[in-house]
N, C-alpha and C. Protein backbone atom coordinates (compact mmCIF):
# COMPACT_ATOMS: atom_id res chain seq x y z
N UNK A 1 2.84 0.27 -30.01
CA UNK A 1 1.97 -0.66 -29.31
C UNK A 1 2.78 -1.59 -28.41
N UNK A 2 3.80 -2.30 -28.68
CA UNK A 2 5.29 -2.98 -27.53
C UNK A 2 5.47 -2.38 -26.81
N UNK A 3 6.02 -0.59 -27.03
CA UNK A 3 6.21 -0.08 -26.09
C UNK A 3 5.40 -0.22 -24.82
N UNK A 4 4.00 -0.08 -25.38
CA UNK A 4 3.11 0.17 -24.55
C UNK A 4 2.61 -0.95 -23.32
N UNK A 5 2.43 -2.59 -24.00
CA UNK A 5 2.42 -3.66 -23.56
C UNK A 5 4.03 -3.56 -22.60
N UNK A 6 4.79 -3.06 -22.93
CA UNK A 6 6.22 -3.51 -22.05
C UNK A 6 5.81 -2.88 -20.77
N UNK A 7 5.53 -1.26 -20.85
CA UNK A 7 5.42 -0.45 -19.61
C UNK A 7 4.44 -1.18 -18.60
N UNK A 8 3.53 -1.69 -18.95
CA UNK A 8 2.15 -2.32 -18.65
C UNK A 8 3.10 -3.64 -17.93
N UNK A 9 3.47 -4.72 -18.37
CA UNK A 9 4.16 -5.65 -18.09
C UNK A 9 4.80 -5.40 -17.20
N UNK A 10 6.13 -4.83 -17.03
CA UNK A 10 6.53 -3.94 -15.88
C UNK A 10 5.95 -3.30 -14.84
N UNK A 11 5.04 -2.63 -15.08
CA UNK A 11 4.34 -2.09 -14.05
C UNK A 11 3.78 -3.57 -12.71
N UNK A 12 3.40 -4.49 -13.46
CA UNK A 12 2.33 -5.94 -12.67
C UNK A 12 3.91 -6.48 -12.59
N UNK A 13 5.08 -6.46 -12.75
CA UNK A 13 6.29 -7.57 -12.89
C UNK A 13 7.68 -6.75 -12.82
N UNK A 14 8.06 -5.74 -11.46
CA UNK A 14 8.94 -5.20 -11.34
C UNK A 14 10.00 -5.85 -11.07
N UNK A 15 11.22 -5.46 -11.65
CA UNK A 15 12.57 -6.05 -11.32
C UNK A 15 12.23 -6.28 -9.64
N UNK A 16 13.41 -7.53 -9.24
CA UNK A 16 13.27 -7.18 -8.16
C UNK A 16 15.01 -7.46 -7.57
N UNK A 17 15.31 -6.10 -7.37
CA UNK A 17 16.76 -6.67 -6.59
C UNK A 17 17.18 -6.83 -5.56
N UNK A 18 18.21 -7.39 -4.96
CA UNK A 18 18.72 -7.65 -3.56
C UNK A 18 18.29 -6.70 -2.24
N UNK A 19 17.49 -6.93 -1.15
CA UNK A 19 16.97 -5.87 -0.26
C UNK A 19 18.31 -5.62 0.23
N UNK A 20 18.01 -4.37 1.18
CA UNK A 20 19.63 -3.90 1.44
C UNK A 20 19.35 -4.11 3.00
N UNK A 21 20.46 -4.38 3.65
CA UNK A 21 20.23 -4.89 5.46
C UNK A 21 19.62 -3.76 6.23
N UNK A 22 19.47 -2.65 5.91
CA UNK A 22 19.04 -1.75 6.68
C UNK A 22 17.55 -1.23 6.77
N UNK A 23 17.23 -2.00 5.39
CA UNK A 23 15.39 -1.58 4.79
C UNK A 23 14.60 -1.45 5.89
N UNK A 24 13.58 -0.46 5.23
CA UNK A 24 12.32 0.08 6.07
C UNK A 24 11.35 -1.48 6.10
N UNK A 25 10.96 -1.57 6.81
CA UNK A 25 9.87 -3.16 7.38
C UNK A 25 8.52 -2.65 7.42
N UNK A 26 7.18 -2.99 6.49
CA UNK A 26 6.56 -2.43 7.00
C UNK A 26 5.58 -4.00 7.08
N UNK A 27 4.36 -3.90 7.78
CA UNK A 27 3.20 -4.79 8.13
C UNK A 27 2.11 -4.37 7.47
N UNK A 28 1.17 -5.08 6.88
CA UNK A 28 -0.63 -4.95 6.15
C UNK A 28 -1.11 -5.54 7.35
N UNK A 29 -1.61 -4.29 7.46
CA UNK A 29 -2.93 -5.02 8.88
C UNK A 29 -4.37 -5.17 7.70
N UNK A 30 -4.88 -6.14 7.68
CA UNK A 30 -5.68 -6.62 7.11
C UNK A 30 -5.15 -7.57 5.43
N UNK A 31 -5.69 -8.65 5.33
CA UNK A 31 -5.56 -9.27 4.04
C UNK A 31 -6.65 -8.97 2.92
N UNK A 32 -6.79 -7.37 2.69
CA UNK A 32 -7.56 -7.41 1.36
C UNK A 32 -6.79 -7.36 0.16
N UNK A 33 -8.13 -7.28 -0.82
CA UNK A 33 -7.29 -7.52 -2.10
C UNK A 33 -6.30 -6.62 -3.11
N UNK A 34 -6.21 -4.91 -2.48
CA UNK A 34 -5.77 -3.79 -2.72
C UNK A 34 -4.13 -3.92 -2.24
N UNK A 35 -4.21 -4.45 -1.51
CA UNK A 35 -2.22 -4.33 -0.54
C UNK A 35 -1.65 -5.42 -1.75
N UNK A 36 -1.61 -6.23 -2.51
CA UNK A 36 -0.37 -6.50 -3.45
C UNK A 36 -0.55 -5.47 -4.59
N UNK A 37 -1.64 -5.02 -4.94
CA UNK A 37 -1.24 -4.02 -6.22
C UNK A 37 -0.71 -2.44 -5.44
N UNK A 38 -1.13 -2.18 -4.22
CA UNK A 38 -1.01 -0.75 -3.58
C UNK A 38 0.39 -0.65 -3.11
N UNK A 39 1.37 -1.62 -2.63
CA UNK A 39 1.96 -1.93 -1.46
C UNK A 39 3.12 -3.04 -2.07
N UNK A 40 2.61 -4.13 -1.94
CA UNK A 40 3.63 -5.31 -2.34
C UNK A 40 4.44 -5.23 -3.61
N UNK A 41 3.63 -5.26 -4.96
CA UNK A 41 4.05 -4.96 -5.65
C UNK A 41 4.88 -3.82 -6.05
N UNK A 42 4.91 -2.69 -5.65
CA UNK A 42 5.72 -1.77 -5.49
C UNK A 42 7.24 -1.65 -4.81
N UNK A 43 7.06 -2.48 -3.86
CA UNK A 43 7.85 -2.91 -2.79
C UNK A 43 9.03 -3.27 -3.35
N UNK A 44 8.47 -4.80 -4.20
CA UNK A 44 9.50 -5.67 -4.91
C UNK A 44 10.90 -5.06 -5.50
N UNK A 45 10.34 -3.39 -6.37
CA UNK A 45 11.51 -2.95 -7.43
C UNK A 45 12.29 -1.73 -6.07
N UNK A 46 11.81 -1.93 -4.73
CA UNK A 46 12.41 -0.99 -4.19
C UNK A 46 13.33 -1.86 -3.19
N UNK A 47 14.96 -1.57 -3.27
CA UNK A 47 15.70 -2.59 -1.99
C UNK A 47 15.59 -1.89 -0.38
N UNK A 48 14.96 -1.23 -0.58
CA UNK A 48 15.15 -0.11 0.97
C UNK A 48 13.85 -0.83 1.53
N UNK A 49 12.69 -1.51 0.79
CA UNK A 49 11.45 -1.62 1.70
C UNK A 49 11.70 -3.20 1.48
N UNK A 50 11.41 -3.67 2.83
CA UNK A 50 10.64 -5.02 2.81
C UNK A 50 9.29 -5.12 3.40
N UNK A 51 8.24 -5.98 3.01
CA UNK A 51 7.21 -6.28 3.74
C UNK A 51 7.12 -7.63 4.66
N UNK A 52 7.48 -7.36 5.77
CA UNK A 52 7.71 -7.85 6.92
C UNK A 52 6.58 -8.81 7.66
N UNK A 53 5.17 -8.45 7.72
CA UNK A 53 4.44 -8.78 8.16
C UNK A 53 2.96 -8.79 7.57
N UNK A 54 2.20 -9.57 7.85
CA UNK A 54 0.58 -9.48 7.88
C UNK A 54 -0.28 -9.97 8.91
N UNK A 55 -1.98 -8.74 9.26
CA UNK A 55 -2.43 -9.72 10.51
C UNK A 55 -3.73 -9.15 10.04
N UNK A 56 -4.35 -10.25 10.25
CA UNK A 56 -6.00 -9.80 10.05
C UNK A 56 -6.60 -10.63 10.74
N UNK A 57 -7.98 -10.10 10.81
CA UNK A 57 -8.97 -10.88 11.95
C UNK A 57 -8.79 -12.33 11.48
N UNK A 58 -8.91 -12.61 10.45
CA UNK A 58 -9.08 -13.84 10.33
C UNK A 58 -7.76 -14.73 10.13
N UNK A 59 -7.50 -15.52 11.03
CA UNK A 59 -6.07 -15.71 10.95
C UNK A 59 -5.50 -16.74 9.76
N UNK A 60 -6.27 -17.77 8.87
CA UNK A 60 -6.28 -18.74 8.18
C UNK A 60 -5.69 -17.53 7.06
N UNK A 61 -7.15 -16.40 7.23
CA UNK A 61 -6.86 -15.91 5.51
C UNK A 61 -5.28 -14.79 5.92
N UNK A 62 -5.22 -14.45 6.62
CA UNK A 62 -3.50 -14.11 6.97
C UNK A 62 -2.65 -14.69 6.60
N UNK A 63 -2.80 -15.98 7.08
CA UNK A 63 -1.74 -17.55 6.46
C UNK A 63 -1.54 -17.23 5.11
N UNK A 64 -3.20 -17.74 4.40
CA UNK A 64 -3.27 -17.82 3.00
C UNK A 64 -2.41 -16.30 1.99
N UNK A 65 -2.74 -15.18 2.71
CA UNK A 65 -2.16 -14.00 2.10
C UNK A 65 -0.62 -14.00 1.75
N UNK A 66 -0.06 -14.50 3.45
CA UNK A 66 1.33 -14.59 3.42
C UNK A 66 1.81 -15.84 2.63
N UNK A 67 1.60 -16.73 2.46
CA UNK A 67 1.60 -17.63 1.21
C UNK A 67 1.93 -17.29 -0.27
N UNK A 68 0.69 -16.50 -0.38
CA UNK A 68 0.34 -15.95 -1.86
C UNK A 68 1.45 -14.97 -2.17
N UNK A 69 1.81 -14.20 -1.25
CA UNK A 69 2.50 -12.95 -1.17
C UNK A 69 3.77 -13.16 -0.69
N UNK A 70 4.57 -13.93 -0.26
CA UNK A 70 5.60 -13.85 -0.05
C UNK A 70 6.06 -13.09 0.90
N UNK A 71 5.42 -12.81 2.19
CA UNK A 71 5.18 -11.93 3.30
C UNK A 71 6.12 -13.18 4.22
N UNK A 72 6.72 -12.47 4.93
CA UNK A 72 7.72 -13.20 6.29
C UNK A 72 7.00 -13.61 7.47
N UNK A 73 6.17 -12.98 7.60
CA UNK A 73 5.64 -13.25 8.84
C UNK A 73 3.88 -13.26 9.13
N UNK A 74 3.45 -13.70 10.15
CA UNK A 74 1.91 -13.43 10.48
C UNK A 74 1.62 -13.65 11.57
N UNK A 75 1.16 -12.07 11.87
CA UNK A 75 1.17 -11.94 13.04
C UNK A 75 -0.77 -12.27 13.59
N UNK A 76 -0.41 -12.89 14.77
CA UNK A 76 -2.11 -13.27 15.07
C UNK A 76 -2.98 -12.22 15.53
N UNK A 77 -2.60 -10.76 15.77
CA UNK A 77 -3.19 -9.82 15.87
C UNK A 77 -2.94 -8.66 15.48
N UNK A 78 -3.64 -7.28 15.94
CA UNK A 78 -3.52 -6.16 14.96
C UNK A 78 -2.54 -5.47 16.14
């Protein structure tokens, strides 16, 4: 049953180590609620990807995303 709670834990809370200078950059065009469990989160335990950017119609909730998310940038359009 630990085992099981650990994998689970891990899965929502990946290591996250040093990105490497050459990483792939990618952008979420749109701020829904699927891109940190699809995308971000995944991201974290990998040093080759960073997530670079976000832009959605609505530019406040872009702000708010990149906030929440730890996203570099926001861009005001798609």
């Amino acid at each position: 049953m630990t085992a099981a709670v650990g994998r689970i834990w891990s899965a929502f809370n990946p290591p996250t180590p040093p990105k490497r200078d050459d990483a792939i950059k990618f952008g979420i065009l749109g701020a829904a609620n699927i891109a940190p469990l699809a995308l971000i989160t995944p991201a974290k335990s990998h040093p080759e990807v960073i997530i670079q950017a976000v832009a959605a119609r609505d530019h406040a909730k872009a702000e708010d995303f990149a906030k929440s998310n730890n996203v570099l940038e926001v861009k005001n359009s798609y």
